[in-house]
C-alpha atoms as a PDB file:
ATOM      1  CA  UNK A   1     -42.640  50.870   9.948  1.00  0.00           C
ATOM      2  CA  UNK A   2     -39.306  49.610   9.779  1.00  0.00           C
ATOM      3  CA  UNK A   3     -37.537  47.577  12.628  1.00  0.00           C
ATOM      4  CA  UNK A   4     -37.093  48.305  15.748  1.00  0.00           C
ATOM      5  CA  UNK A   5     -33.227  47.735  16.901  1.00  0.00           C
ATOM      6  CA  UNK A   6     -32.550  46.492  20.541  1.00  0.00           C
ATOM      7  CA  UNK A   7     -29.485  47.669  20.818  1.00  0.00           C
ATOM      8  CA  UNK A   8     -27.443  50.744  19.453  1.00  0.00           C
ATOM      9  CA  UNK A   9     -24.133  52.417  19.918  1.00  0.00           C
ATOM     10  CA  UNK A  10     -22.822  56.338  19.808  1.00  0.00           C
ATOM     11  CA  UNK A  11     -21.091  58.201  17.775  1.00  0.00           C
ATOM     12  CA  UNK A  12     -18.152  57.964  20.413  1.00  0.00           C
ATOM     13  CA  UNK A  13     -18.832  54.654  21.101  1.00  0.00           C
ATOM     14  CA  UNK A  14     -18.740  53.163  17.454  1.00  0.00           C
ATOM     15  CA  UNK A  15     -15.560  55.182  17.010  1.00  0.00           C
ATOM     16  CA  UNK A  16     -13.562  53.167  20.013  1.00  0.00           C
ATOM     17  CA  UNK A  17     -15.192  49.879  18.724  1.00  0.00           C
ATOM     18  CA  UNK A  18     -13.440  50.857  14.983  1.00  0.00           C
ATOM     19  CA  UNK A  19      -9.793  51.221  17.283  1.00  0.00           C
ATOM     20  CA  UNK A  20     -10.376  48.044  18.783  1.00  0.00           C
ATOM     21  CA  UNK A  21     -11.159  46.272  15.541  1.00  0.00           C
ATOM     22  CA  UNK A  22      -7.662  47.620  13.873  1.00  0.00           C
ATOM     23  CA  UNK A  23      -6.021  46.122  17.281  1.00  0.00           C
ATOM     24  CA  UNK A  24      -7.947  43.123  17.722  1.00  0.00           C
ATOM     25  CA  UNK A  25      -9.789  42.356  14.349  1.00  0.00           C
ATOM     26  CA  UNK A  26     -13.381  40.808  15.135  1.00  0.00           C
ATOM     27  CA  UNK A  27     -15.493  41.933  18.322  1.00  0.00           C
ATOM     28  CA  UNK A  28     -18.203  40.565  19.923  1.00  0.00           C
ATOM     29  CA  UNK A  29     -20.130  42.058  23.165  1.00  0.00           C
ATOM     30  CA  UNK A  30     -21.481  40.702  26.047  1.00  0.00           C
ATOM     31  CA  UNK A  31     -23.620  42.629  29.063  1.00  0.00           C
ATOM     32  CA  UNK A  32     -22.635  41.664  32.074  1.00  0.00           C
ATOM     33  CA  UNK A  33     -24.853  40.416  35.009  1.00  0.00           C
ATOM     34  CA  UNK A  34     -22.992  41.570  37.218  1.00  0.00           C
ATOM     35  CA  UNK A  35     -20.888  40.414  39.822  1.00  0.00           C
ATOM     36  CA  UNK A  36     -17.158  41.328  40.223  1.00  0.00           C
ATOM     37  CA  UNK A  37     -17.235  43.496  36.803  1.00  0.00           C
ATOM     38  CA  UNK A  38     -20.642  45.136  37.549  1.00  0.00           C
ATOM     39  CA  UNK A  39     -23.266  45.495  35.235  1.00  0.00           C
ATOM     40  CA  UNK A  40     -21.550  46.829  32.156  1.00  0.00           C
ATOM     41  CA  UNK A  41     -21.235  45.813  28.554  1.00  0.00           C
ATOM     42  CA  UNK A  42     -17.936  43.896  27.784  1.00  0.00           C
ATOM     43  CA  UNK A  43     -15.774  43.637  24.721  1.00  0.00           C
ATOM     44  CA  UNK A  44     -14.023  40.691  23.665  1.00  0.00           C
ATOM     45  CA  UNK A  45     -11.922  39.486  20.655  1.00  0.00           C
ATOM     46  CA  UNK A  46     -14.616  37.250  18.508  1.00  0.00           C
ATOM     47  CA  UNK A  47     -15.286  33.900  20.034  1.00  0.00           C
ATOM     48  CA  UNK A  48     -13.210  35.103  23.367  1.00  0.00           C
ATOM     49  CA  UNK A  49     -16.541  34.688  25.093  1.00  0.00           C
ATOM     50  CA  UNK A  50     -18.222  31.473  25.343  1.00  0.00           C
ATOM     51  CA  UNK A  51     -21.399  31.858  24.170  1.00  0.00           C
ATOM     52  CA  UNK A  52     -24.037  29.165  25.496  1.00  0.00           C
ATOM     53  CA  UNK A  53     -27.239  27.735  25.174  1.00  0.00           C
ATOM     54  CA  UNK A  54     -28.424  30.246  27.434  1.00  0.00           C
ATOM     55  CA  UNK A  55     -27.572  33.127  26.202  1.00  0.00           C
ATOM     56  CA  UNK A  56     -29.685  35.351  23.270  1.00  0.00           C
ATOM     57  CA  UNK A  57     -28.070  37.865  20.579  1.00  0.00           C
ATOM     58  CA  UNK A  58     -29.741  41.654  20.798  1.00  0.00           C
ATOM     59  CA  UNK A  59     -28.484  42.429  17.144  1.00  0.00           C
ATOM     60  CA  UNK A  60     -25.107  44.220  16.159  1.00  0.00           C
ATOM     61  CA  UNK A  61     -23.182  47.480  16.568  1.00  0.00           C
ATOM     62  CA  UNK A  62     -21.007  48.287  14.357  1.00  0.00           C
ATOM     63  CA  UNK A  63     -20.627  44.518  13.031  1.00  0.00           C
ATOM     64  CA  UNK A  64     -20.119  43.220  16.410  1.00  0.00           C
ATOM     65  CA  UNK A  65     -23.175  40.585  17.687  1.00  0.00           C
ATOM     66  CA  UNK A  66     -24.508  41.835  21.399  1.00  0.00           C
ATOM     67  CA  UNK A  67     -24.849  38.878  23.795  1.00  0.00           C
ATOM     68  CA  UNK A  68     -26.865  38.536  26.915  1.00  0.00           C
ATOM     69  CA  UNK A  69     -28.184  35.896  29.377  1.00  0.00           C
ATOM     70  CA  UNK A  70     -31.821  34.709  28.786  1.00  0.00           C
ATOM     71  CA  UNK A  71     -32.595  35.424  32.195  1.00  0.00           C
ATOM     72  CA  UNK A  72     -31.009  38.707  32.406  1.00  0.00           C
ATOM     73  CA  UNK A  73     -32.906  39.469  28.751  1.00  0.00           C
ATOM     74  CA  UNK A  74     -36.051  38.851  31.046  1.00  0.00           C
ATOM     75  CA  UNK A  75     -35.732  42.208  32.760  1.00  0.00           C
ATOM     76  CA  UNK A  76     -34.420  44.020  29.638  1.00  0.00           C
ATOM     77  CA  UNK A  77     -36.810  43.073  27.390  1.00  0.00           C
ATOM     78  CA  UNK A  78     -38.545  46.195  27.345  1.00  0.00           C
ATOM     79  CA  UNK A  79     -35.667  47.973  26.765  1.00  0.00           C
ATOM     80  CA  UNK A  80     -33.542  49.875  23.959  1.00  0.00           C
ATOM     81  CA  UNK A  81     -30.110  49.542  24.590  1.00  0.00           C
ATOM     82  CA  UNK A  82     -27.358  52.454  23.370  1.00  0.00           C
ATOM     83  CA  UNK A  83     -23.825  51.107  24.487  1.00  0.00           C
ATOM     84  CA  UNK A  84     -21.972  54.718  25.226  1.00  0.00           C
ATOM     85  CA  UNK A  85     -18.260  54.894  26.230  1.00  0.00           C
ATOM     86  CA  UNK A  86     -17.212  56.939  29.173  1.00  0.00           C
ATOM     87  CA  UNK A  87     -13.717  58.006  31.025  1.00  0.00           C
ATOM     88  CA  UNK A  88     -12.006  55.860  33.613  1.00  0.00           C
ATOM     89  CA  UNK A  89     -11.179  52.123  34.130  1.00  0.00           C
ATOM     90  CA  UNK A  90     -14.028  49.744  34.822  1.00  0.00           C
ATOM     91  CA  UNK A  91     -13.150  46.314  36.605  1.00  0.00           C
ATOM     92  CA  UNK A  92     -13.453  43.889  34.189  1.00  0.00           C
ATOM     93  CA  UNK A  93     -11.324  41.740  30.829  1.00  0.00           C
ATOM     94  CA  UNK A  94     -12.942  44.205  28.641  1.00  0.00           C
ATOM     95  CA  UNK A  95     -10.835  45.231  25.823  1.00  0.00           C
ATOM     96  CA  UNK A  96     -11.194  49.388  25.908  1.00  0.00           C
ATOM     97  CA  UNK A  97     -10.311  49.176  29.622  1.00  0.00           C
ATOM     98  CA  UNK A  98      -6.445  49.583  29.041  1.00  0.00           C
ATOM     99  CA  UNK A  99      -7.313  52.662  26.978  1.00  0.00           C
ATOM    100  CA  UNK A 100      -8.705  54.392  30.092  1.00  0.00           C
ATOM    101  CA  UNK A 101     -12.541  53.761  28.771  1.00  0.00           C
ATOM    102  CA  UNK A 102     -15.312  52.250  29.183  1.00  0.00           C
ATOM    103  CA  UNK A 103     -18.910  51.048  27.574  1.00  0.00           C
ATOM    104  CA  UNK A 104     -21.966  51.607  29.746  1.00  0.00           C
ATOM    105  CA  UNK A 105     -25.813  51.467  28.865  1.00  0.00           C
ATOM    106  CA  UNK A 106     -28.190  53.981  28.509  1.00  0.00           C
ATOM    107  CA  UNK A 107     -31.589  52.189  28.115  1.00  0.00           C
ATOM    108  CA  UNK A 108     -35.319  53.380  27.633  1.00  0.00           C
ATOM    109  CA  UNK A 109     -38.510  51.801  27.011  1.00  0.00           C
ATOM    110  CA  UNK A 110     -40.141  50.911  24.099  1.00  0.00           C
ATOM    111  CA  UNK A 111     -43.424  51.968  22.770  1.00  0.00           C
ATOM    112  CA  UNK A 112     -46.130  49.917  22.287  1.00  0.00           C
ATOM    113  CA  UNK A 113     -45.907  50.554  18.498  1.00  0.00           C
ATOM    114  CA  UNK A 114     -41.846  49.668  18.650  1.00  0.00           C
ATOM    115  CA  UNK A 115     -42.580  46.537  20.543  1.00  0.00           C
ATOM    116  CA  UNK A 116     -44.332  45.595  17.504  1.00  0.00           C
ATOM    117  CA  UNK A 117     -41.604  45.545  15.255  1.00  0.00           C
ATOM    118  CA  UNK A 118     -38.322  44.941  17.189  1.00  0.00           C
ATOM    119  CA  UNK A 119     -35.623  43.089  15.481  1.00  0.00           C
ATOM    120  CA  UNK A 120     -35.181  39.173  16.074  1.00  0.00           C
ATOM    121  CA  UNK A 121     -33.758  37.859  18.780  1.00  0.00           C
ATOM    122  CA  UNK A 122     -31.140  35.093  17.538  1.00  0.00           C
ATOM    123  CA  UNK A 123     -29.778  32.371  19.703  1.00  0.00           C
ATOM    124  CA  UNK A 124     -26.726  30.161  19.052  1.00  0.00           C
ATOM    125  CA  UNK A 125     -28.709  27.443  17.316  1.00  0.00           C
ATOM    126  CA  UNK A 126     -28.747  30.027  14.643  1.00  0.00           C
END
């Protein structure tokens, strides 16, 4: 069986992530905790996000590494990620919020037989 991915991206959403790139060049994400911007995912220009010792990279969409906390990756785990886009302006630094959009998660659980063959998790270190 092949891998598993953690985290995946629509149709619609890997089209506004190819936009961004031609405006911004090289994207990274990172899912929010929370707080002020919600829960969301968030787009920044590569490196505009420090990235720690505590936080753990899902895998890539459309070229772009996927960042989370290690504690927040405790309750997603489980979880397959899609980032989808929607309409209207979220509250955060994102970079499609000036474009009216923005990325939210749709998530479901793995099966027992995908849990056995999910893609690495990678951490700064590497």
């Amino acid at each position: 069986m092949a891998e598993t991915s953690r985290v995946l991206a629509t149709k619609e959403t890997v089209e506004v992530i190819n936009q961004l790139k031609v405006n911004f060049g090289e994207l990274m994400f990172h899912q929010s905790g929370g707080c002020c911007d919600g829960s969301q995912p968030m787009c920044f220009e590569k490196g505009d996000f420090k990235i720690g010792n505590s936080d753990v990279c899902l895998g890539t969409i459309e070229g772009c590494d996927f960042w989370m906390s290690k504690d927040q990756f405790e309750y997603w785990q489980f979880t397959q990620l899609t980032i989808d886009i929607t309409k209207g302006r979220g509250s955060s630094f994102s970079l499609e919020i000036p474009i009216g959009l923005r990325f939210i998660i749709q998530s479901r659980i793995f099966t027992e037989d995908e849990l056995k063959h999910l893609t690495p998790l990678r951490f700064l270190e590497d």
